[in-house]
PDB file of N, CA and C in Angstrom:
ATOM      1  N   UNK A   1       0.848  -1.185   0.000  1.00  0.00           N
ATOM      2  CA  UNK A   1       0.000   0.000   0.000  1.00  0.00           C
ATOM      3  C   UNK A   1       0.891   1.246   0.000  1.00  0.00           C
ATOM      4  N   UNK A   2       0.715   1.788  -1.188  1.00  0.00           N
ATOM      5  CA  UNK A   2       1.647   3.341  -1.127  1.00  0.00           C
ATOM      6  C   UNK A   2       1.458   4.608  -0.291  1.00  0.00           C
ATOM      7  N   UNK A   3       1.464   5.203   0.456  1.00  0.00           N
ATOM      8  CA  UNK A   3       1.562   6.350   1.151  1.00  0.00           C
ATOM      9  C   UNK A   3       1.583   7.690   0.234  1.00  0.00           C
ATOM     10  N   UNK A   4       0.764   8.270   0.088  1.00  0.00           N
ATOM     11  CA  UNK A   4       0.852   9.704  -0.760  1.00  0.00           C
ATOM     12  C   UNK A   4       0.647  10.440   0.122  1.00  0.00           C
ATOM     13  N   UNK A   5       1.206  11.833   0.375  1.00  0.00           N
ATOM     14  CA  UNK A   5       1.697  12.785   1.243  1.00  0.00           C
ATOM     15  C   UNK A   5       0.886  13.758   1.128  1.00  0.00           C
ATOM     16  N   UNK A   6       0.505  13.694  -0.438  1.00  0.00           N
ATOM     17  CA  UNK A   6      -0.340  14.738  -0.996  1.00  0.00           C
ATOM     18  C   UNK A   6      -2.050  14.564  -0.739  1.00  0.00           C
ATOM     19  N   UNK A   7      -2.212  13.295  -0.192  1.00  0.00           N
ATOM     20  CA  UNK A   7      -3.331  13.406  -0.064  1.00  0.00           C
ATOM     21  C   UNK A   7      -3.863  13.753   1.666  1.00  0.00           C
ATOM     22  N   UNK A   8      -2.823  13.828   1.890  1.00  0.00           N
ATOM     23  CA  UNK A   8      -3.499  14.320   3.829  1.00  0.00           C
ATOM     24  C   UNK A   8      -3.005  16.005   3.597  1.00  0.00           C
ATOM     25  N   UNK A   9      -2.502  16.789   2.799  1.00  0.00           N
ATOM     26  CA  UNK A   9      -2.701  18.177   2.835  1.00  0.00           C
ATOM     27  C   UNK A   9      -3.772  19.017   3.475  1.00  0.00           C
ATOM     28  N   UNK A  10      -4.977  18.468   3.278  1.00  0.00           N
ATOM     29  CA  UNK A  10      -6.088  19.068   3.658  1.00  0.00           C
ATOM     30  C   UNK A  10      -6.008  18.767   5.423  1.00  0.00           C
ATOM     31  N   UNK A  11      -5.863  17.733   5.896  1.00  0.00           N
ATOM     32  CA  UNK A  11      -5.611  17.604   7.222  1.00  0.00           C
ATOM     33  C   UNK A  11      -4.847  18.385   7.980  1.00  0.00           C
ATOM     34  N   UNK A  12      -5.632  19.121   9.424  1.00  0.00           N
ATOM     35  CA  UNK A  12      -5.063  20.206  10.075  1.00  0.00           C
ATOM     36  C   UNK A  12      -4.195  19.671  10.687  1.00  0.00           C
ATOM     37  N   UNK A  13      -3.873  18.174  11.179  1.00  0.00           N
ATOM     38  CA  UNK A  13      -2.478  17.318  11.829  1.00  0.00           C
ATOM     39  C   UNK A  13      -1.397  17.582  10.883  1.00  0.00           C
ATOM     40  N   UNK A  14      -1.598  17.992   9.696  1.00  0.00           N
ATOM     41  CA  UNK A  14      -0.161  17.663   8.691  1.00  0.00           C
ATOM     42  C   UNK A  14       0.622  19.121   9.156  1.00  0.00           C
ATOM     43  N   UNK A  15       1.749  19.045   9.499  1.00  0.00           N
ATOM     44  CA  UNK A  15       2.654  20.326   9.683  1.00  0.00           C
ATOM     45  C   UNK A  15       2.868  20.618   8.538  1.00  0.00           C
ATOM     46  N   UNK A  16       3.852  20.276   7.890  1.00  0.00           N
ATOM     47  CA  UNK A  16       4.081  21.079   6.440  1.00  0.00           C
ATOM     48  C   UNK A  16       3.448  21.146   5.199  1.00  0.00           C
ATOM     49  N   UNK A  17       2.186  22.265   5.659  1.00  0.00           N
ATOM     50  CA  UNK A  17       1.494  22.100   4.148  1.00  0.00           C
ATOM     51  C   UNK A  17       2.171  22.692   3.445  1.00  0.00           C
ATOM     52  N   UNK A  18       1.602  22.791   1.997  1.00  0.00           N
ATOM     53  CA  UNK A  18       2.408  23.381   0.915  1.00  0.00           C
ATOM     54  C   UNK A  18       1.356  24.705   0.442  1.00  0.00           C
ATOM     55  N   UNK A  19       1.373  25.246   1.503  1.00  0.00           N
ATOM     56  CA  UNK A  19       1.013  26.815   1.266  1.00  0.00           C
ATOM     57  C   UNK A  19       1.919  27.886   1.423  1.00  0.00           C
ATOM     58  N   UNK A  20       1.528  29.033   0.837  1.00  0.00           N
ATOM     59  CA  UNK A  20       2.049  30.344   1.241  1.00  0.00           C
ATOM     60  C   UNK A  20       2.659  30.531   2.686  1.00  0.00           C
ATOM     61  N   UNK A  21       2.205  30.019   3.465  1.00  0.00           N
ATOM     62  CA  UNK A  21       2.701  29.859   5.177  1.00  0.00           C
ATOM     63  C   UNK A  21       3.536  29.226   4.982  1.00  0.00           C
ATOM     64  N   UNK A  22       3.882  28.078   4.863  1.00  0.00           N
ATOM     65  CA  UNK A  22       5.000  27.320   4.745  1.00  0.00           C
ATOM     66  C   UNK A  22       6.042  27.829   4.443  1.00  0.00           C
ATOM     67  N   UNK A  23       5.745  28.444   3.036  1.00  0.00           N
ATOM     68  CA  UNK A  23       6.740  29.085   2.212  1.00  0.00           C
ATOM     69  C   UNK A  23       7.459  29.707   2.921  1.00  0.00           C
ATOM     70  N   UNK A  24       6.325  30.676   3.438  1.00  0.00           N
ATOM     71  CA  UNK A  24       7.032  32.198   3.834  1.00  0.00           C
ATOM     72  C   UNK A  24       8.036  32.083   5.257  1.00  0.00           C
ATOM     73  N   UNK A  25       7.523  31.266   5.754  1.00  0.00           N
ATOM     74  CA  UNK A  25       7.865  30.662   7.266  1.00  0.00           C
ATOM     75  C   UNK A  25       9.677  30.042   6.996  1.00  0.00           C
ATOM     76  N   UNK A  26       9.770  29.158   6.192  1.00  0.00           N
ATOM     77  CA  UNK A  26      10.924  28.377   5.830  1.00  0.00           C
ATOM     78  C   UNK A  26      11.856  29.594   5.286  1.00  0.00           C
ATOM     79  N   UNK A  27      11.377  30.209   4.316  1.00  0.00           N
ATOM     80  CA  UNK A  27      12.071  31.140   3.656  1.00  0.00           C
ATOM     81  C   UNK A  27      12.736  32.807   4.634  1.00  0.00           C
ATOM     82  N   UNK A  28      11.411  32.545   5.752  1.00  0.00           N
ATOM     83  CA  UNK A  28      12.166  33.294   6.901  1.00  0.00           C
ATOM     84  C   UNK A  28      13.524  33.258   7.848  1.00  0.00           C
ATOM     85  N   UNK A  29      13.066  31.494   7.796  1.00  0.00           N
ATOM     86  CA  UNK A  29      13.892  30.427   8.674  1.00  0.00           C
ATOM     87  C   UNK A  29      15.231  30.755   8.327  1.00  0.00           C
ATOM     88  N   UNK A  30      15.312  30.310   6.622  1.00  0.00           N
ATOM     89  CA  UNK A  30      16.761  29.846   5.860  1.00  0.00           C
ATOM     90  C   UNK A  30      16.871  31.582   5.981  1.00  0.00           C
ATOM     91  N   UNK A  31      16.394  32.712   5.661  1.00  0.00           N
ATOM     92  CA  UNK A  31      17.106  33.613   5.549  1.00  0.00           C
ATOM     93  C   UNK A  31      17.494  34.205   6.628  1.00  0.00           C
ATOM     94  N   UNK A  32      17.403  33.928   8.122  1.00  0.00           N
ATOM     95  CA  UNK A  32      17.930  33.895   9.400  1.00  0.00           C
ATOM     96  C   UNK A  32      18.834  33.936   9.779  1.00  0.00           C
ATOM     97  N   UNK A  33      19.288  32.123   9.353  1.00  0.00           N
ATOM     98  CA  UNK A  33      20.189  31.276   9.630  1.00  0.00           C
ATOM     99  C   UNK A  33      21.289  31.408   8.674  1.00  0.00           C
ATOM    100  N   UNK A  34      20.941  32.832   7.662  1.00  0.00           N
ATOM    101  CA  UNK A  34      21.997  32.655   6.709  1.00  0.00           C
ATOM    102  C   UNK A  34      22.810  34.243   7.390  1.00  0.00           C
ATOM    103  N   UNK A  35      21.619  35.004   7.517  1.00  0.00           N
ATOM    104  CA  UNK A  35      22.573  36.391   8.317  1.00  0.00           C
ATOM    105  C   UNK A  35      23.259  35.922   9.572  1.00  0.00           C
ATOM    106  N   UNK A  36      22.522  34.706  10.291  1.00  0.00           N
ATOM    107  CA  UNK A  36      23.631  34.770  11.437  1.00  0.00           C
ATOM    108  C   UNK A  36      25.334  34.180  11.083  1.00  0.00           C
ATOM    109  N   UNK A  37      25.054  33.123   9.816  1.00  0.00           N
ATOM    110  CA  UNK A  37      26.021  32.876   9.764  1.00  0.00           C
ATOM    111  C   UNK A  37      27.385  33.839   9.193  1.00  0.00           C
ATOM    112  N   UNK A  38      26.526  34.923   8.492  1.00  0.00           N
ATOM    113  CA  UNK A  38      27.304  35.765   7.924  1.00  0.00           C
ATOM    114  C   UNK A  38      28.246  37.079   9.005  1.00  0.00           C
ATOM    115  N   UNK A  39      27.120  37.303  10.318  1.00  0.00           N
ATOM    116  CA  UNK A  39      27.311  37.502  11.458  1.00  0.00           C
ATOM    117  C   UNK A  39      28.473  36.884  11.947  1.00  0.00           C
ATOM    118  N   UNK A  40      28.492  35.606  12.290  1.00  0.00           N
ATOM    119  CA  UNK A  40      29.609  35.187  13.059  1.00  0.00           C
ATOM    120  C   UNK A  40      31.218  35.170  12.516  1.00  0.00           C
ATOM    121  N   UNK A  41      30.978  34.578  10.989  1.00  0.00           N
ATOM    122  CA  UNK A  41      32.115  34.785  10.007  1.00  0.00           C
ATOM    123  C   UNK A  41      32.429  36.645  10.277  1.00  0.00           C
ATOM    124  N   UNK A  42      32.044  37.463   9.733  1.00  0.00           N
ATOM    125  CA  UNK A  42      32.461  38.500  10.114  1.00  0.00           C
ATOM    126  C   UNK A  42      32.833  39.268  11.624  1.00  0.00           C
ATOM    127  N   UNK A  43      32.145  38.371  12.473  1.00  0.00           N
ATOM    128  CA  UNK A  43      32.744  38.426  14.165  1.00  0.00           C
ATOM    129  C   UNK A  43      34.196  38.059  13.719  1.00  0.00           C
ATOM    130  N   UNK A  44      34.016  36.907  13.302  1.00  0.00           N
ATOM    131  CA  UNK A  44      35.618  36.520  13.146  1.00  0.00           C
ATOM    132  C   UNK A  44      36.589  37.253  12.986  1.00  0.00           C
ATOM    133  N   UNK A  45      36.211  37.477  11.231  1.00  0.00           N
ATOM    134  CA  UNK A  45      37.272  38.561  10.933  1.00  0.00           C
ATOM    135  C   UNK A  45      37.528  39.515  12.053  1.00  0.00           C
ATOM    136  N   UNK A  46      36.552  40.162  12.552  1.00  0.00           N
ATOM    137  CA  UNK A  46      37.210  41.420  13.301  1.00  0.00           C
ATOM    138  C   UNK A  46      38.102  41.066  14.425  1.00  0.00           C
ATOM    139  N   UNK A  47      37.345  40.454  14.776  1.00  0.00           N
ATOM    140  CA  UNK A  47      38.194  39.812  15.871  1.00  0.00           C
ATOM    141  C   UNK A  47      39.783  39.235  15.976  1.00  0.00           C
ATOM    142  N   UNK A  48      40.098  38.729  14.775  1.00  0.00           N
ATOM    143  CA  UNK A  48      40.926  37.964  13.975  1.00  0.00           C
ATOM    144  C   UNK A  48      40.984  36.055  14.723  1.00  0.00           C
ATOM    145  N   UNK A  49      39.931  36.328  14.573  1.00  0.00           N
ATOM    146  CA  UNK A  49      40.090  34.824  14.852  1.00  0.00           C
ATOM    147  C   UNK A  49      40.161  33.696  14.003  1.00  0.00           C
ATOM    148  N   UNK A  50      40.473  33.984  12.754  1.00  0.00           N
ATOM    149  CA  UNK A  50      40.602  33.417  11.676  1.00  0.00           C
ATOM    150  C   UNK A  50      42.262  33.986  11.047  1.00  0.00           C
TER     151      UNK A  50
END
């Protein structure tokens, strides 16, 4: 019996629907996690810890 993912979307238990929320949410996430990293690399430099 195959499992399709796509068919429990409509279900309010499923965490990651594939809406606009999702999107926007993840795309918040990754663009976060990308200034902090850019944050710490440049801590570095100043610091010279590199």
């Amino acid at each position: 019996m195959a499992h399709d993912p796509k068919k429990n979307q409509n279900n309010e238990e499923y965490i990651l629907k594939d809406n606009a929320k999702t999107k926007t949410g993840a795309g918040l996430i990754i663009g976060i996690l990308i200034l902090l990293i850019i944050a710490v690399i440049a801590s570095g430099l100043y610091f010279e810890w590199f």
